[in-house]
Protein backbone atom coordinates (compact mmCIF):
# COMPACT_ATOMS: atom_id res chain seq x y z
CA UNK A 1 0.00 0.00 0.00
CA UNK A 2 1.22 3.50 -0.63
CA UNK A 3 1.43 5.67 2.49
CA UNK A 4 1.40 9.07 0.49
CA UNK A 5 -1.60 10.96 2.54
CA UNK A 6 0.25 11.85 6.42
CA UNK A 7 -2.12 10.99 9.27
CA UNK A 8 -2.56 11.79 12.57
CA UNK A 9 -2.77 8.79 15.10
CA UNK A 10 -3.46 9.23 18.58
CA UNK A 11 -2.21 5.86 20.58
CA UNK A 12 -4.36 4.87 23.33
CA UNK A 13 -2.53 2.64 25.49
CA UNK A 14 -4.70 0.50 28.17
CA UNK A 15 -2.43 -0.22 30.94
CA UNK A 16 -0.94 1.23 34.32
CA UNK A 17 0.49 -1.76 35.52
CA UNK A 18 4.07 -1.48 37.35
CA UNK A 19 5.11 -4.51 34.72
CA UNK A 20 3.10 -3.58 31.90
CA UNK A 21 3.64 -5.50 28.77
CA UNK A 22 1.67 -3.47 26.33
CA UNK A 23 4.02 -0.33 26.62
CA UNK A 24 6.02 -2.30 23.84
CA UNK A 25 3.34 -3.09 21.79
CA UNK A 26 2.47 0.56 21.70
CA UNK A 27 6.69 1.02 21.23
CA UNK A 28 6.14 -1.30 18.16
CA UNK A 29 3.06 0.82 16.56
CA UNK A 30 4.34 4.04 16.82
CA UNK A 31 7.80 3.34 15.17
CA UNK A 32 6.03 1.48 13.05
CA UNK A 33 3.46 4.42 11.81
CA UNK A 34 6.06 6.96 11.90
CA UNK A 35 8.34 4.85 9.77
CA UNK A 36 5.32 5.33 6.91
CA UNK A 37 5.60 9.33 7.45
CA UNK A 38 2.25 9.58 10.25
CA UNK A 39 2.43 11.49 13.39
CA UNK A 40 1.56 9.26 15.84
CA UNK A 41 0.64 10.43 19.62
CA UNK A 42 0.75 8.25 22.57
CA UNK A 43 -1.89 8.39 25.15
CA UNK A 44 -0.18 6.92 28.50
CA UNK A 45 -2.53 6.72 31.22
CA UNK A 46 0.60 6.26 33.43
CA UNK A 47 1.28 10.25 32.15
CA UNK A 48 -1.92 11.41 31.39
CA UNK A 49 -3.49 11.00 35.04
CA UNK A 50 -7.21 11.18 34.32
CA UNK A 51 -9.49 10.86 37.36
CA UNK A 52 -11.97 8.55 37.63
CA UNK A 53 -15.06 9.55 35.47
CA UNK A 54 -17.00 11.95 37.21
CA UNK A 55 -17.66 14.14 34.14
CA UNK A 56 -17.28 14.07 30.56
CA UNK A 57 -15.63 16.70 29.05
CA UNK A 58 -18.35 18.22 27.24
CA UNK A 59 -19.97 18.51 30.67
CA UNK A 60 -17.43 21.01 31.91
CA UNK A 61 -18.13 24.94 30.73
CA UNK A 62 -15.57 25.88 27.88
CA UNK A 63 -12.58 26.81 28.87
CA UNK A 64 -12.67 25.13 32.58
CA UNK A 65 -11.92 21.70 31.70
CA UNK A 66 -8.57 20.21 33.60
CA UNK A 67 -5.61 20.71 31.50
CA UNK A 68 -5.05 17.03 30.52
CA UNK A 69 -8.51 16.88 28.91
CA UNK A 70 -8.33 19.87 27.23
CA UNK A 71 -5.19 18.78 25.69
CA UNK A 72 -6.37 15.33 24.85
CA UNK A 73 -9.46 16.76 23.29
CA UNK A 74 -7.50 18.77 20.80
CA UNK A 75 -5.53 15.88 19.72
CA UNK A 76 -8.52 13.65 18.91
CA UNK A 77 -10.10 16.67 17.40
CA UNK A 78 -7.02 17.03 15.11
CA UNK A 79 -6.60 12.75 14.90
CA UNK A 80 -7.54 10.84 11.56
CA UNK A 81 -8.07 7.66 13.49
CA UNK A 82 -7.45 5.88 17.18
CA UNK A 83 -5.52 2.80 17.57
CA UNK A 84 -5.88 1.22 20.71
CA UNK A 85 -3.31 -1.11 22.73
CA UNK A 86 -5.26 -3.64 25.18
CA UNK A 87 -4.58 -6.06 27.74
CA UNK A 88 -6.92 -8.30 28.70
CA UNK A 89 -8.12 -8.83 32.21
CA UNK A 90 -10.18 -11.14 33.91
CA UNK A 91 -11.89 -11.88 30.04
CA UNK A 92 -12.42 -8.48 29.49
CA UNK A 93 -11.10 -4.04 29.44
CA UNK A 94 -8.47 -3.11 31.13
CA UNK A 95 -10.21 -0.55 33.87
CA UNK A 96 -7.76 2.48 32.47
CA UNK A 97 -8.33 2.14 29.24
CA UNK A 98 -12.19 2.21 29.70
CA UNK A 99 -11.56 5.24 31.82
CA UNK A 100 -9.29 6.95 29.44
CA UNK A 101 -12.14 6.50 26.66
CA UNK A 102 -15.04 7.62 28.74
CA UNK A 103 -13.83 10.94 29.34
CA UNK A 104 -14.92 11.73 25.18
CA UNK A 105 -17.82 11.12 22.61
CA UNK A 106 -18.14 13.51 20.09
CA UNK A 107 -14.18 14.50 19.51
CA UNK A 108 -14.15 10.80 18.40
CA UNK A 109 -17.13 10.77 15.89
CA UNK A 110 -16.71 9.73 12.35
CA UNK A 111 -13.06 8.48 13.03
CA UNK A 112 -11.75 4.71 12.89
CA UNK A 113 -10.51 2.93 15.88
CA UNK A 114 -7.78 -0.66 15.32
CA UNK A 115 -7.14 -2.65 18.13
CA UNK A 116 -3.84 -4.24 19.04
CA UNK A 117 -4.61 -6.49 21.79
CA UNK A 118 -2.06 -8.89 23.32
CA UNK A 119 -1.84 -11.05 26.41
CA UNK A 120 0.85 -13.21 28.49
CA UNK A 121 -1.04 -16.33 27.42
CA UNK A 122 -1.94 -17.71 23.79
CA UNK A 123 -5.00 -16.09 23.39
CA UNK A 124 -3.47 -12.72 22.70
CA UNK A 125 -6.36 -11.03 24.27
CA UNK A 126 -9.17 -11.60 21.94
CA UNK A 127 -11.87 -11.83 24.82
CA UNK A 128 -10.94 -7.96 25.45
CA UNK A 129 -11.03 -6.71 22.03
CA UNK A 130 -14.29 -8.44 21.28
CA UNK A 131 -15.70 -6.29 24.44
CA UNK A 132 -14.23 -3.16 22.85
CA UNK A 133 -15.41 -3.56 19.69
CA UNK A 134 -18.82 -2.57 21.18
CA UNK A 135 -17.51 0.43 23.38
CA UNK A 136 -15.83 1.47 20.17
CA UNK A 137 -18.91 1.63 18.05
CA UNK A 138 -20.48 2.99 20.98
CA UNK A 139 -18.07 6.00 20.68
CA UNK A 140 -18.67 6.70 17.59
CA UNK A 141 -15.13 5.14 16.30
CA UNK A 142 -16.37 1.48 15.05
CA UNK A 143 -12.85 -0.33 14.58
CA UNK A 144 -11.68 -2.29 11.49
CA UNK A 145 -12.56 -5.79 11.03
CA UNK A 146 -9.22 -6.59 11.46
CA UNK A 147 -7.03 -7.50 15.24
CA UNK A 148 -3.52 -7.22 15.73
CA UNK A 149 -3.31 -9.88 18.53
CA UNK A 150 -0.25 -10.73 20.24
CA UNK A 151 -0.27 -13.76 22.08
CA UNK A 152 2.36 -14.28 24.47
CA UNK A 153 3.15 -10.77 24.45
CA UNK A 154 6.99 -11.67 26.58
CA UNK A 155 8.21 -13.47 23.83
CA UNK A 156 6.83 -11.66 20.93
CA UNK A 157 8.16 -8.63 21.61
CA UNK A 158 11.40 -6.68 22.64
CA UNK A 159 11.35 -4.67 25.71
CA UNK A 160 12.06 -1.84 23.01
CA UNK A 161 9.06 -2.57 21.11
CA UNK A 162 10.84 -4.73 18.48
CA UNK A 163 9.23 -7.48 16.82
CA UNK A 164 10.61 -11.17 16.91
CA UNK A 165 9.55 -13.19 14.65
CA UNK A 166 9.19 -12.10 11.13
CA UNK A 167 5.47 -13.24 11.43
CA UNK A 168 4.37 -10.29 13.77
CA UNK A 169 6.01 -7.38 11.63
CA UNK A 170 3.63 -9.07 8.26
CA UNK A 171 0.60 -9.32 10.58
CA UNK A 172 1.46 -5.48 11.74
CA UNK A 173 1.82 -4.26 8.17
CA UNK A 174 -1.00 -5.89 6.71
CA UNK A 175 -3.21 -4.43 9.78
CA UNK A 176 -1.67 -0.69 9.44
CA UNK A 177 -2.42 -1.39 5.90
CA UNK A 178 -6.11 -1.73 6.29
CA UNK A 179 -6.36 1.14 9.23
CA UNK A 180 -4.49 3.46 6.58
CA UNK A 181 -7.27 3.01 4.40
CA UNK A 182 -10.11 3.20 6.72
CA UNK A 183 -8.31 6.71 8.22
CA UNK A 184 -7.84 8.10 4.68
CA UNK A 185 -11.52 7.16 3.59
CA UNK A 186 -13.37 8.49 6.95
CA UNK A 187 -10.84 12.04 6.68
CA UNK A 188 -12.37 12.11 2.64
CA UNK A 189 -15.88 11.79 4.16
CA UNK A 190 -15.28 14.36 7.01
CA UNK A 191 -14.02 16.82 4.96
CA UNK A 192 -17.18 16.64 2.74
CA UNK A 193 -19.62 16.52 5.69
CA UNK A 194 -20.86 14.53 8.46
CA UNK A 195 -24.66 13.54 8.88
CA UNK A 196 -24.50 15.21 12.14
């Protein structure tokens, strides 16, 4: 596929665990999407601090929303698409990555969502993803048909985010292929209108 149309990616990683695996998952994605000339912005709950949901942003007047929230809701406002990095607990969300979506509705409307999910275990935290596929659509970001999954997560992956096994980097291409064209398509569509 050719990358020619730069993108803007916000990163949405799901965990705030003192061992957290999925830090080099999100490592391997945004090399990965910068490498094809997109700007690509992590969202680290372990740096972004976000209360627990009390209220949205929209509920807040303008102007008097905390600082983290008004920043993140410029970025998605400026994002072509939202590529989130999940864990799976207990079959299902990671509680700060549900926490860290909650926050926003609108600012993700008409904008595709991908979901890397990944687990210590073979599974590569399917169970999750299937959840979020729901929340997503919810949101107002439905998410490619597509999964990257990484299944024992350890093994697959460098502690700098670099792939193993050749088989990972192919599954990763041909998944930031298909987001690339969802992302360009929905930006088209904005650009011409939205139905609301």
């Amino acid at each position: 596929m050719t990358h020619s149309e730069p993108l803007t990616i916000a990163v949405l990683l799901g965990s705030v665990r003192s061992d957290r695996q999925g830090i080099k998952a999100a490592r391997l994605l945004l090399a990965a999407l910068e490498q094809r000339g997109h700007e690509a912005v992590l969202v680290d709950p372990m740096v972004t601090r976000l209360p627990l949901l009390d209220r949205m942003y929209k509920e807040y007047p303008k102007g008097s929303a905390p600082a983290e929230l008004e920043q993140l809701a410029t970025l998605y406002r400026r994002a072509d698409g939202f590529l989130l990095v999940s864990a799976e607990y207990n079959h299902g969300v990671p509680p700060a990555l549900k926490n860290l979506l909650d926050h926003f509705l609108e600012e993700y409307f008409w904008r595709p969502s991908a979901i890397t999910c990944y687990s210590a275990g073979g599974y590569g935290g399917v169970r999750a993803a299937m959840q979020l596929r729901m929340i997503l659509g919810e949101l107002g970001m439905p998410s490619i048909p597509s999964l990257f999954a990484i299944p024992r997560i350890g093994d697959a992956l460098s502690d700098d985010g670099q792939a193993k096994e050749e088989r990972t980097t192919r599954q990763m291409n041909g998944f930031l292929d298909e987001f690339e064209w969802y992302a360009q398509a929905l930006r088209r569509q904005r650009a011409s209108g939205t139905p609301y």
